[in-house]
Protein backbone atom coordinates (compact mmCIF):
# COMPACT_ATOMS: atom_id res chain seq x y z
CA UNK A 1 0.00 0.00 0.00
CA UNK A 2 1.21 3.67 -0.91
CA UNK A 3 3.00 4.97 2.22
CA UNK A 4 2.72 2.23 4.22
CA UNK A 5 5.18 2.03 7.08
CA UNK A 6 6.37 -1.58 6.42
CA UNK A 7 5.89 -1.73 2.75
CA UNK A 8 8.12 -3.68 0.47
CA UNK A 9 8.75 -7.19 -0.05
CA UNK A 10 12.40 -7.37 2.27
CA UNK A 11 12.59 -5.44 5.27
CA UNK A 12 15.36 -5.67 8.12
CA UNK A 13 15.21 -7.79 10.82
CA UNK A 14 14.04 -7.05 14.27
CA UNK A 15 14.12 -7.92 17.87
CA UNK A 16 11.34 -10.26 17.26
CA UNK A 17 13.23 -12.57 15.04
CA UNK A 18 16.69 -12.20 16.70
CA UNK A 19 17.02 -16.44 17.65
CA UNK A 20 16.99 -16.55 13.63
CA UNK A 21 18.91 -13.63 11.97
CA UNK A 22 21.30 -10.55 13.39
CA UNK A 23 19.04 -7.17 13.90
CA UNK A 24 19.25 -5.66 10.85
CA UNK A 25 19.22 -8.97 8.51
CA UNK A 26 17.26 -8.54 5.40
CA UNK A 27 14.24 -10.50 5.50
CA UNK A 28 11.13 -11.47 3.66
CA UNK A 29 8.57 -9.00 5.02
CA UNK A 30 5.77 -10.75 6.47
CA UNK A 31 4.23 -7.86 8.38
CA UNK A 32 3.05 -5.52 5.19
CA UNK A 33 -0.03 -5.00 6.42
CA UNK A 34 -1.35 -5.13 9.76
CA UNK A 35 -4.86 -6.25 10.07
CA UNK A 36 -7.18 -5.46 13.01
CA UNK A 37 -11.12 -5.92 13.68
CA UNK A 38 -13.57 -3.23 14.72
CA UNK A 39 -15.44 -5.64 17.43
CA UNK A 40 -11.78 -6.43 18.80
CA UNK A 41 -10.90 -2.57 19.02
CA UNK A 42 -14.38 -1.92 20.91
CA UNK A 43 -13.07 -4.20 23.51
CA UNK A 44 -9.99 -2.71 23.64
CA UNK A 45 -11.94 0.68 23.98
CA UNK A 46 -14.33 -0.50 26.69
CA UNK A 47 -11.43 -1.89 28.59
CA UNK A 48 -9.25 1.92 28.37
CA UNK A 49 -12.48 3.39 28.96
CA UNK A 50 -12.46 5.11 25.95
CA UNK A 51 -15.62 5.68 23.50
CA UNK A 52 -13.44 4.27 20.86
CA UNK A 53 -9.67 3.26 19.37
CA UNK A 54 -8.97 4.83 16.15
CA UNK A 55 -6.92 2.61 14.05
CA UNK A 56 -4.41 4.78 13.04
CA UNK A 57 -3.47 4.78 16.91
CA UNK A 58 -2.26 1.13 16.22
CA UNK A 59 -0.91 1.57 12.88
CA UNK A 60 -3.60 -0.31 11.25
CA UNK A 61 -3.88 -1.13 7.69
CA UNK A 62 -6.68 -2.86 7.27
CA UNK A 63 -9.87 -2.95 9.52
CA UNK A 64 -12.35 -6.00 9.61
CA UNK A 65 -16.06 -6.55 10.95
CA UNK A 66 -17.81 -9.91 11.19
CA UNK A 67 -14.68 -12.31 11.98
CA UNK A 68 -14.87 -13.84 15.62
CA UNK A 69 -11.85 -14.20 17.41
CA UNK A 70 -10.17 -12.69 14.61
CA UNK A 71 -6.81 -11.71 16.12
CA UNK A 72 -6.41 -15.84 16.57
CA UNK A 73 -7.12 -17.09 12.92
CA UNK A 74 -4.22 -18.76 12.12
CA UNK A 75 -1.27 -18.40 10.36
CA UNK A 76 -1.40 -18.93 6.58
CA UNK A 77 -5.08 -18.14 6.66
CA UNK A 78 -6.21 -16.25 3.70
CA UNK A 79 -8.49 -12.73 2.95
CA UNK A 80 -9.29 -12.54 -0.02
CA UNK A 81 -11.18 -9.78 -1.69
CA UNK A 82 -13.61 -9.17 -4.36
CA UNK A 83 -10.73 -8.53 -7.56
CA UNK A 84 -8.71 -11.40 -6.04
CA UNK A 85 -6.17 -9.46 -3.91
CA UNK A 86 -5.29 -11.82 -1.22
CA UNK A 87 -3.70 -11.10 2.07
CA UNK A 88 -1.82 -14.18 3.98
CA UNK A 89 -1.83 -13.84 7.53
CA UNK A 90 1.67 -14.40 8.88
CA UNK A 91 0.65 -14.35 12.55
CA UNK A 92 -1.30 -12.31 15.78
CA UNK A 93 0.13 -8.73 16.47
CA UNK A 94 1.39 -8.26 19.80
CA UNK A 95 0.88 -5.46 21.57
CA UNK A 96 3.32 -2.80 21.27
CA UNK A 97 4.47 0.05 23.83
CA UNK A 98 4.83 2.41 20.79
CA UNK A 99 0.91 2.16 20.45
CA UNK A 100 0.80 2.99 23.79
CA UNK A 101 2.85 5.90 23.18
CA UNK A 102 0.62 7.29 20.92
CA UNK A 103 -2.67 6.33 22.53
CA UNK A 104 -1.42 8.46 25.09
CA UNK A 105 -0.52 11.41 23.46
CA UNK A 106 -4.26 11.47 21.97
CA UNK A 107 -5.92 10.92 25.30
CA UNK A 108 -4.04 11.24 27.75
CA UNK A 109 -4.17 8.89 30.82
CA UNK A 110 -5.01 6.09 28.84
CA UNK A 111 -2.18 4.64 26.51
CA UNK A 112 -0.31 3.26 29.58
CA UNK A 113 -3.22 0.44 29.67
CA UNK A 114 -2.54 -0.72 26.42
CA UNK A 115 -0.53 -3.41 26.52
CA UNK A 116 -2.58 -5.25 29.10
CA UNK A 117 -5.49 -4.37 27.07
CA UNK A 118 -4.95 -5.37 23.91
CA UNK A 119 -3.90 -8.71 25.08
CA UNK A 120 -5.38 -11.03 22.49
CA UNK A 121 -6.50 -8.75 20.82
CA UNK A 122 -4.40 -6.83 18.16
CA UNK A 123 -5.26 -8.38 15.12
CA UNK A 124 -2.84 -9.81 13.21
CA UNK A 125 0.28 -9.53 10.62
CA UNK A 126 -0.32 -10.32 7.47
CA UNK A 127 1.62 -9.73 3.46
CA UNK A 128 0.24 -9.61 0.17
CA UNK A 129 0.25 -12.76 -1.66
CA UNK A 130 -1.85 -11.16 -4.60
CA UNK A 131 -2.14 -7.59 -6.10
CA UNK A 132 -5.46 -6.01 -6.26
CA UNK A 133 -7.37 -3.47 -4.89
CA UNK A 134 -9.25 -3.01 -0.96
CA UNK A 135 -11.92 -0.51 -1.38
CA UNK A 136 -14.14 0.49 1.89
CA UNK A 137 -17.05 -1.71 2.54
CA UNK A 138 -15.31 -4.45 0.55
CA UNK A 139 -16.72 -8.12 1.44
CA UNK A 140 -13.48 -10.40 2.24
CA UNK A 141 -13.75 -14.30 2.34
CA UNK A 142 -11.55 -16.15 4.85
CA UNK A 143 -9.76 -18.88 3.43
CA UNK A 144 -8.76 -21.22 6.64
CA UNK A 145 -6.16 -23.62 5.94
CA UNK A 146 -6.86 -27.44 7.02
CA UNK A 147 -4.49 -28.19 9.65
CA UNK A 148 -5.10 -29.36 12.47
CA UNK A 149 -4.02 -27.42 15.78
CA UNK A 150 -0.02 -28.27 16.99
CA UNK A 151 0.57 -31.13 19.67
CA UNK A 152 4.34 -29.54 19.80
């Protein structure tokens, strides 16, 4: 997406992958897009006591309606929209203190919360496996892949 923060196809590693690669390893970027859902950010809301969580608080690049437990459909799980453009989901977001950062700086007394808040509930990572177009309103089928859960 135009001016999105982690756009590209390679992106430098970070502390979340550093039992893999050095910090600063280029990578395949598997967090293009992160995904979140509007009945997961009313919880968050209701839990900062907040009337509502804008998106762009969290960085969000995509917001979803209509998916339970979204922020735990798994890995490799495909949304797919109308023209084709499909978005693989690499994995659930974790809460970040930078969100809290910013949540704070718009309302202030609440971002500190965050963390704890958005527990299970971030939404998730996810790249583009196919080009197309999102538009607003957009219906997106979930494609679930048949696995079953890990014994590991």
């Amino acid at each position: 997406m135009p001016g999105e923060f982690h756009a590209g196809l390679t992106r430098l590693s970070c502390s979340r992958v550093t039992t893999q690669y050095p910090k600063g390893t280029e990578i395949r970027n598997v967090r293009q897009l992160s995904i979140v859902s509007a009945a997961e950010l009313a919880i968050i809301a209701k839990k900062l006591d907040l009337d509502e969580i804008d998106p762009a608080w969290l960085g969000a690049s995509v917001v979803v309606d209509g998916i339970e437990d979204f922020t735990h459909v798994p890995p490799s799980a495909r949304l797919q929209g109308p023209d084709g453009v499909t978005l693989t989901v690499d994995m659930l977001n974790q809460p970040c203190h930078l969100v809290s950062k910013t949540i704070e700086e718009a309302r202030p007394g609440h971002g500190k919360a965050f963390k704890a808040a958005a527990n299970g509930l971030r939404g998730v990572t996810a790249w583009v496996e196919r080009a197309g177009t999102l538009t607003l309103g957009d219906t997106l089928v979930l494609h679930v892949p048949g696995q079953r859960a890990w014994r590991g």
